[in-house]
PDB file of N, CA and C in Angstrom:
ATOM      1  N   UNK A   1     -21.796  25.298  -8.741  1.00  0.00           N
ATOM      2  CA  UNK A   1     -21.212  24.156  -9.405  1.00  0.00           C
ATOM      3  C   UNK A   1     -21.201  22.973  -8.431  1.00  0.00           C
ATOM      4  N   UNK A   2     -21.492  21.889  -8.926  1.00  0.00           N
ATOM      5  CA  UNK A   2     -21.751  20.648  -8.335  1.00  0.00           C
ATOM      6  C   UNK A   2     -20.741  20.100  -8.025  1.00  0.00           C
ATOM      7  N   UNK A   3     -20.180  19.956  -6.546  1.00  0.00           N
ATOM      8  CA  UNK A   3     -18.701  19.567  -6.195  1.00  0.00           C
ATOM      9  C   UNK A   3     -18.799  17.834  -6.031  1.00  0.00           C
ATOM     10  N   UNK A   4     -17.347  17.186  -6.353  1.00  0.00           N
ATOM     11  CA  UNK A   4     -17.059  16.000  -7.383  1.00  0.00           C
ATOM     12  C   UNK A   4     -16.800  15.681  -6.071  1.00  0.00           C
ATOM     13  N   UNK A   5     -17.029  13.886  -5.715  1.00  0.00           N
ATOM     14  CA  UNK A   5     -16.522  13.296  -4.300  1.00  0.00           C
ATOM     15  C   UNK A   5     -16.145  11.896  -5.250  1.00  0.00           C
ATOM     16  N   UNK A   6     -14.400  11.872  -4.647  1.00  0.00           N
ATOM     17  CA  UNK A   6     -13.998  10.632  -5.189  1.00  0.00           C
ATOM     18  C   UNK A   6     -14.382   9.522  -4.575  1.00  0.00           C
ATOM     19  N   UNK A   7     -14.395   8.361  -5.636  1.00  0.00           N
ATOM     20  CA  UNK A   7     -14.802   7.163  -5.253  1.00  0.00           C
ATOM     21  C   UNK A   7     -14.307   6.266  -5.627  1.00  0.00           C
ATOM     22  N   UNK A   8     -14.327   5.144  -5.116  1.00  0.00           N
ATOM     23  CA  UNK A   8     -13.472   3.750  -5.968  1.00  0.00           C
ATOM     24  C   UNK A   8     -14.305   2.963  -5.539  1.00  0.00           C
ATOM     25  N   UNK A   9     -14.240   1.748  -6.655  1.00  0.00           N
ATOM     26  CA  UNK A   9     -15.040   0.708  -6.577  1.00  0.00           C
ATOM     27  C   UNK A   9     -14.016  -0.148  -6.881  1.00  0.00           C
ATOM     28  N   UNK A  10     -13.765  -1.543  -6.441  1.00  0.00           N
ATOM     29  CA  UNK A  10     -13.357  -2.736  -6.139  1.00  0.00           C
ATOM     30  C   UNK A  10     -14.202  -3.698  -6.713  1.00  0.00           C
ATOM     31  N   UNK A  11     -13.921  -4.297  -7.600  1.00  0.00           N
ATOM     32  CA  UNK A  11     -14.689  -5.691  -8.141  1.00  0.00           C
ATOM     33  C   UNK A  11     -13.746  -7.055  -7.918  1.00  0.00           C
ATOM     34  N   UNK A  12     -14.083  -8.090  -7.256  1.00  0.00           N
ATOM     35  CA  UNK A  12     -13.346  -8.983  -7.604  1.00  0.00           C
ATOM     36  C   UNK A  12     -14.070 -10.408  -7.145  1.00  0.00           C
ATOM     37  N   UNK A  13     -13.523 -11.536  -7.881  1.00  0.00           N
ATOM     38  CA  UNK A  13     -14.858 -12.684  -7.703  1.00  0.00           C
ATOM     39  C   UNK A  13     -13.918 -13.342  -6.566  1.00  0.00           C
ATOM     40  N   UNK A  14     -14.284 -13.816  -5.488  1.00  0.00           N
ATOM     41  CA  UNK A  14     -14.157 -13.733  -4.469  1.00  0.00           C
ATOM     42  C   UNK A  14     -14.390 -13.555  -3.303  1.00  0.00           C
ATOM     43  N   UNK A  15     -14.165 -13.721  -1.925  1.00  0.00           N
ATOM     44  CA  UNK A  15     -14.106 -13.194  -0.903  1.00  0.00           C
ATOM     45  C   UNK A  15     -13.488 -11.598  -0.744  1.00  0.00           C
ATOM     46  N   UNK A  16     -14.461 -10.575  -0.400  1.00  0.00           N
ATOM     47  CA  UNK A  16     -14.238  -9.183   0.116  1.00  0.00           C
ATOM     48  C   UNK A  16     -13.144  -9.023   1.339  1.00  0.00           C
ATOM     49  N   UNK A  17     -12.925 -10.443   2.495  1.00  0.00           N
ATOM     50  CA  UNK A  17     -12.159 -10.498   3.011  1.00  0.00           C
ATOM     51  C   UNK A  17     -10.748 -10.547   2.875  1.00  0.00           C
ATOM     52  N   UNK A  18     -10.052  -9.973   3.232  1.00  0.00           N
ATOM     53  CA  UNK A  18      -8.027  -9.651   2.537  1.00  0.00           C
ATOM     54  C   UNK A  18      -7.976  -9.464   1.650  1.00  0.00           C
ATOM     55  N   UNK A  19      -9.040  -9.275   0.915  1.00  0.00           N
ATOM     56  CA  UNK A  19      -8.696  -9.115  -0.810  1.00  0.00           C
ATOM     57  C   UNK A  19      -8.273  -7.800  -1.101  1.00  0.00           C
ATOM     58  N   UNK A  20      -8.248  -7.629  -2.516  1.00  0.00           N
ATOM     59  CA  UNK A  20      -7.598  -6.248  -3.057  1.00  0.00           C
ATOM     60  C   UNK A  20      -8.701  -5.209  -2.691  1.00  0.00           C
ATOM     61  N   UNK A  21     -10.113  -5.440  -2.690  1.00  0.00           N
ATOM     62  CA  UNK A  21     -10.717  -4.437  -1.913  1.00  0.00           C
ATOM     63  C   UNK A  21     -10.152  -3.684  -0.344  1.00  0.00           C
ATOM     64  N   UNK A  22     -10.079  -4.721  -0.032  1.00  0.00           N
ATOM     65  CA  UNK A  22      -9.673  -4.551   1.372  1.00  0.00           C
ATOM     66  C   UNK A  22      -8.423  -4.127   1.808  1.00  0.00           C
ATOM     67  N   UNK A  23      -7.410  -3.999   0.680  1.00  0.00           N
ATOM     68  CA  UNK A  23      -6.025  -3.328   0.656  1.00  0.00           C
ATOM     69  C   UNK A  23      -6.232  -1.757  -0.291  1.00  0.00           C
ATOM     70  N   UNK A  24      -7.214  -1.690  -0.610  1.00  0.00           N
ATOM     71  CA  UNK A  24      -7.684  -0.643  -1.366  1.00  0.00           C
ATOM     72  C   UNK A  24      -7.961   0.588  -0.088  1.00  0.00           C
ATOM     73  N   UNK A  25      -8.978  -0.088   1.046  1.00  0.00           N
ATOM     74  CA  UNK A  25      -9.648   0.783   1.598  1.00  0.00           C
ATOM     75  C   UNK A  25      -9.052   0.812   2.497  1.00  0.00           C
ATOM     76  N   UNK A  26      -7.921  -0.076   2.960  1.00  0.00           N
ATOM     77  CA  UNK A  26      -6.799   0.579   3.908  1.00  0.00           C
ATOM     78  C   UNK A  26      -5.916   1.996   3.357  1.00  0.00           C
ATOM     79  N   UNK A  27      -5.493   1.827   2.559  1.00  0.00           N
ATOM     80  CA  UNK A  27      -4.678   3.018   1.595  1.00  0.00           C
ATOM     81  C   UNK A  27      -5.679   4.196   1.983  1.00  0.00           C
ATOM     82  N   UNK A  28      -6.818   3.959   1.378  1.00  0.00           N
ATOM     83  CA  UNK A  28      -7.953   5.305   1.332  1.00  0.00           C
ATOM     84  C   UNK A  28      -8.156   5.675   2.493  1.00  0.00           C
ATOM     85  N   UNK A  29      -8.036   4.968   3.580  1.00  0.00           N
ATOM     86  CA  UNK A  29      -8.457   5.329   5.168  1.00  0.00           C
ATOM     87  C   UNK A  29      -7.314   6.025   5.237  1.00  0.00           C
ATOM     88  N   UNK A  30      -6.249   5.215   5.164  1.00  0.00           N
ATOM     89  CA  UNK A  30      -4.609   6.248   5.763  1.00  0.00           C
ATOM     90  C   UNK A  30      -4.669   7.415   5.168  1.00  0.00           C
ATOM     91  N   UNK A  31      -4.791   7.862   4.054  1.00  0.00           N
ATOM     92  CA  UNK A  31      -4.995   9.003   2.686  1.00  0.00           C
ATOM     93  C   UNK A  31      -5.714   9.733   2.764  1.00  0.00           C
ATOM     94  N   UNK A  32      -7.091   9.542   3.776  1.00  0.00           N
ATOM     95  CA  UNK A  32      -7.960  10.273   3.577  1.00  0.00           C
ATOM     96  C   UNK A  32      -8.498  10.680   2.588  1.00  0.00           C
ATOM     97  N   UNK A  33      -9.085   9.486   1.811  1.00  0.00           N
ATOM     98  CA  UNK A  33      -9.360   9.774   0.434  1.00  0.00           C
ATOM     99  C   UNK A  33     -11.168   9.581   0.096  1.00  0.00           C
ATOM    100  N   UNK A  34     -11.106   9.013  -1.121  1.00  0.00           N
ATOM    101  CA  UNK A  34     -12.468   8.627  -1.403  1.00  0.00           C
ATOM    102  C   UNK A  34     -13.338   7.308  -0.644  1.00  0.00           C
ATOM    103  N   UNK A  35     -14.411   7.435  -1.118  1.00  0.00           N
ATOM    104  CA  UNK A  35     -15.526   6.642  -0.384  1.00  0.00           C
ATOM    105  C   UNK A  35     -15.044   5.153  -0.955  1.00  0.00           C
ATOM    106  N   UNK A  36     -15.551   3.992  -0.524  1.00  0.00           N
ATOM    107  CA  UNK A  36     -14.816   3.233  -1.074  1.00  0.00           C
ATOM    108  C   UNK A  36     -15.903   1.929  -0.909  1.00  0.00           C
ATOM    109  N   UNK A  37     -16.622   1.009  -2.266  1.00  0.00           N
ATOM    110  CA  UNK A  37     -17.580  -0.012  -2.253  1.00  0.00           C
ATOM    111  C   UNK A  37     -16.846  -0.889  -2.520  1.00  0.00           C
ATOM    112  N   UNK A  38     -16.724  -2.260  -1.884  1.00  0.00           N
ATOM    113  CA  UNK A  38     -16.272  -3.171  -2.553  1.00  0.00           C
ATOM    114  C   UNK A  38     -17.465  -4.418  -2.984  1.00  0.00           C
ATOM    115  N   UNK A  39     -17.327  -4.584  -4.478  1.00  0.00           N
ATOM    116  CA  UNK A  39     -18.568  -5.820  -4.803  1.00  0.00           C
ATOM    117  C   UNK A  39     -17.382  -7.595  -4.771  1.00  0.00           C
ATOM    118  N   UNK A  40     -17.719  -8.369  -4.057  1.00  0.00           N
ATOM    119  CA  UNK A  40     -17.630  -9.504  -3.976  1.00  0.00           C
ATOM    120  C   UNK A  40     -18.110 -10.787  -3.583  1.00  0.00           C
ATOM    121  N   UNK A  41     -17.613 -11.534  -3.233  1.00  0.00           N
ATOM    122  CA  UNK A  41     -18.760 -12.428  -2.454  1.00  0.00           C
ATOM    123  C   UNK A  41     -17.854 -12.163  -0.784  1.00  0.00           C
ATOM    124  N   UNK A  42     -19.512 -12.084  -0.195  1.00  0.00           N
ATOM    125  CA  UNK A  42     -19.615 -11.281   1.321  1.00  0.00           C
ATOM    126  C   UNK A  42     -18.744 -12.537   1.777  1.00  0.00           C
ATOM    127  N   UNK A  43     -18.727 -12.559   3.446  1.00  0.00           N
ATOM    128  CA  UNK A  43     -18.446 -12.848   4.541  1.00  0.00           C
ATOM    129  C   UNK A  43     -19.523 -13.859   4.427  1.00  0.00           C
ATOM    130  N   UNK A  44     -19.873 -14.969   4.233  1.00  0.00           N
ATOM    131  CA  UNK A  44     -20.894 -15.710   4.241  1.00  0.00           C
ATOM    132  C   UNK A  44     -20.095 -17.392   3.787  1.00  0.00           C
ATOM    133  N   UNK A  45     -20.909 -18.584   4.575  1.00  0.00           N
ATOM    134  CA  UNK A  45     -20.990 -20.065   4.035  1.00  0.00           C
ATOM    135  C   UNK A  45     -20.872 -20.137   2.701  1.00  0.00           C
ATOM    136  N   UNK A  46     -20.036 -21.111   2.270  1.00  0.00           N
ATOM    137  CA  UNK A  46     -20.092 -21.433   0.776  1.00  0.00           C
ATOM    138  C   UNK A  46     -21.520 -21.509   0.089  1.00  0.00           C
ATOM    139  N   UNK A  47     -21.828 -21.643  -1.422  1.00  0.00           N
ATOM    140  CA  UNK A  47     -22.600 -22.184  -1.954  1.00  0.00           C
ATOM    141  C   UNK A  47     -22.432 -22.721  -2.862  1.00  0.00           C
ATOM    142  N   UNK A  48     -23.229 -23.431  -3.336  1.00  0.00           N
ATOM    143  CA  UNK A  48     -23.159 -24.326  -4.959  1.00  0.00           C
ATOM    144  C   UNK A  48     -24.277 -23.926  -5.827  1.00  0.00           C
ATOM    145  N   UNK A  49     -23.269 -23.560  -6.806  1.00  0.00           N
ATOM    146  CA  UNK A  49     -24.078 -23.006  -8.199  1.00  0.00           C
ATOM    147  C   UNK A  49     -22.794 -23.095  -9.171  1.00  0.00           C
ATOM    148  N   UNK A  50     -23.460 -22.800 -10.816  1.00  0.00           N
ATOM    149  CA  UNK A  50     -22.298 -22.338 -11.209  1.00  0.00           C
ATOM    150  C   UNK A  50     -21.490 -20.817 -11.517  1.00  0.00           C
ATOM    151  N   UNK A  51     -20.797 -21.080 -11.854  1.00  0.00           N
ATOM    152  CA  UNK A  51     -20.296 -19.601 -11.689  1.00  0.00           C
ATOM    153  C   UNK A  51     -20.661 -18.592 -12.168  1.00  0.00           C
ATOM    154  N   UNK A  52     -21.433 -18.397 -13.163  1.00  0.00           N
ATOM    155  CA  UNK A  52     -22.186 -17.382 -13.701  1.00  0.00           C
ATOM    156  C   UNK A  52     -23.358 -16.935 -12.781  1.00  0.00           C
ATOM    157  N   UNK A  53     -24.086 -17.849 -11.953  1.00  0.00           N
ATOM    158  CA  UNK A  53     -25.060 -17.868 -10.867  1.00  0.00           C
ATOM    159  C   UNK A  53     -23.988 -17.337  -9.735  1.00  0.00           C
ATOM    160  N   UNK A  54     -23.491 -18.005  -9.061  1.00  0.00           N
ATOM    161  CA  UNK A  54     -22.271 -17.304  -7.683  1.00  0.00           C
ATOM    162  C   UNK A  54     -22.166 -15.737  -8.223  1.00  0.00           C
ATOM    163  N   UNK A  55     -21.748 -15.504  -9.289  1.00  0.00           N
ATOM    164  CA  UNK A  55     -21.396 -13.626  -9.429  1.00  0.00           C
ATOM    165  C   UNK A  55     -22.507 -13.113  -9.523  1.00  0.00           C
ATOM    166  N   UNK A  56     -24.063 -13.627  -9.892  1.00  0.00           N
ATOM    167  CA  UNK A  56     -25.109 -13.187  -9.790  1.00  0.00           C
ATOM    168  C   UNK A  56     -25.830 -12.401  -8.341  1.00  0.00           C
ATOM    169  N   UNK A  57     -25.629 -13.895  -7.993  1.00  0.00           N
ATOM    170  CA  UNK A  57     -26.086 -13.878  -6.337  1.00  0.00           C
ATOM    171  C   UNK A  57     -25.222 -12.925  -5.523  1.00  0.00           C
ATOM    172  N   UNK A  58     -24.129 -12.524  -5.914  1.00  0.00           N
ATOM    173  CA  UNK A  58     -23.234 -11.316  -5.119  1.00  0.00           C
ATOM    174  C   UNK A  58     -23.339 -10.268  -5.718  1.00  0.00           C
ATOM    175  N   UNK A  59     -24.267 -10.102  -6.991  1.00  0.00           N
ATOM    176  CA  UNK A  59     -23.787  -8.549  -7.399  1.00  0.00           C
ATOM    177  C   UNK A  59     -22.610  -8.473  -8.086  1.00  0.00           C
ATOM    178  N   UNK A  60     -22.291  -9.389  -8.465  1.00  0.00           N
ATOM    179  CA  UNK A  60     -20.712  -9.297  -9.397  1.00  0.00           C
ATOM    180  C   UNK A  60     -20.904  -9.142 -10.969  1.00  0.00           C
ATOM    181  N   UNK A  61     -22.135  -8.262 -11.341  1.00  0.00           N
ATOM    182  CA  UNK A  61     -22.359  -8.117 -12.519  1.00  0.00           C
ATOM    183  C   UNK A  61     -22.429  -6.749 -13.093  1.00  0.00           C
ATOM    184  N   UNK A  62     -22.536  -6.750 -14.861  1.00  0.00           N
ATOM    185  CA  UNK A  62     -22.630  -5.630 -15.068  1.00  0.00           C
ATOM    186  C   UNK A  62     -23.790  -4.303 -14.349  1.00  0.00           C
ATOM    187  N   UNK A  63     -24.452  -4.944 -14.012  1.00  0.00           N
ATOM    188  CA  UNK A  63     -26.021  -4.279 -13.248  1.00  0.00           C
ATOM    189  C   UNK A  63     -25.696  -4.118 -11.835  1.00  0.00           C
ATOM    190  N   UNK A  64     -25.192  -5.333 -11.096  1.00  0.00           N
ATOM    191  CA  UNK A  64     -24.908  -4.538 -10.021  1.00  0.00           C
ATOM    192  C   UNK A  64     -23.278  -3.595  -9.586  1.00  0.00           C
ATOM    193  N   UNK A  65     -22.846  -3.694 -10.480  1.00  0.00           N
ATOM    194  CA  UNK A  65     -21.594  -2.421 -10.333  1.00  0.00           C
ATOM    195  C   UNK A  65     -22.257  -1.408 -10.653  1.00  0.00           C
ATOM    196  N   UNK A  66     -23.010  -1.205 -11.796  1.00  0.00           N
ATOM    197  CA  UNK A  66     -23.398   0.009 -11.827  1.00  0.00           C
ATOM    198  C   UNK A  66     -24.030   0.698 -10.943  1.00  0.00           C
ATOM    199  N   UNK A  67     -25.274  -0.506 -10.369  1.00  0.00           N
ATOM    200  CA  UNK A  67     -25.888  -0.058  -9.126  1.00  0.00           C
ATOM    201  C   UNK A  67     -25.397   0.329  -7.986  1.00  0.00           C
ATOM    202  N   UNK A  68     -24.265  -0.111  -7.420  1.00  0.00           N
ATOM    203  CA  UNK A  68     -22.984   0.077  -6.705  1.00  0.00           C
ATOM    204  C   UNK A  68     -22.534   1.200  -7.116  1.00  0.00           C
ATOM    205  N   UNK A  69     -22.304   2.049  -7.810  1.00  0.00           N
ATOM    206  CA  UNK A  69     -21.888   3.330  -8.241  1.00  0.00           C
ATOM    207  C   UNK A  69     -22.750   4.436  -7.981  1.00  0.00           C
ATOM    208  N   UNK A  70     -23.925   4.031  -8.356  1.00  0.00           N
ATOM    209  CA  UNK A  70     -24.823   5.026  -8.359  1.00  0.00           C
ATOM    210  C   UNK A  70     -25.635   5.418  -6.659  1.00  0.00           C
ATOM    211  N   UNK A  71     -25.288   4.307  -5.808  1.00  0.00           N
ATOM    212  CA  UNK A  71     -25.558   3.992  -4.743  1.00  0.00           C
ATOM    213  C   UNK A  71     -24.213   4.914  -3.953  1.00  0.00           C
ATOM    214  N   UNK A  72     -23.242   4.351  -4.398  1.00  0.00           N
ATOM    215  CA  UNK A  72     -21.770   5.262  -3.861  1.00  0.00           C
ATOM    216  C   UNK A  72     -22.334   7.236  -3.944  1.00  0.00           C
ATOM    217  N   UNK A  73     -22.408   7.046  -5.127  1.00  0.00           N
ATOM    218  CA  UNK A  73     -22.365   8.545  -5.681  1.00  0.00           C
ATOM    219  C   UNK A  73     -23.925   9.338  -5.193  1.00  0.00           C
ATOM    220  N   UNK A  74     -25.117   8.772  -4.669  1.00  0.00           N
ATOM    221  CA  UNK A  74     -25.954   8.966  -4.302  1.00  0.00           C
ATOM    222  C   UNK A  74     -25.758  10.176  -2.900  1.00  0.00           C
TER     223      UNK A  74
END
């Protein structure tokens, strides 16, 4: 039987920095818990677009969460 490894994923539009990702994967470190992806906008210079483009360019979409999952669970 195929043994189950927990995971959490974190979405949020934003900076990955202090965010709720990042209070997520403190908990999970202390806990010793599951693997832990967070999708946001990286550590990087601003840009200009509009906002439907900005969540693009980070992966903040339906396609890349999933991909993010399957990448986790890989």
């Amino acid at each position: 039987m195929e043994k189950t490894r927990a995971m959490t994923v974190t979405v949020e539009d934003h900076t990955i920095m202090h965010g709720l990702g990042a209070g997520v994967s403190q908990v999970v470190a202390r806990e010793g818990g599951a693997r832990v992806r967070q999708i946001g906008i990286q550590d990087q210079f601003g840009q200009s677009a509009t906002y439907e483009e900005l969540l693009e360019m980070n992966g903040i979409t339906v396609d890349g969460i999933v991909e993010a999952v399957h990448e986790l669970n890989a």
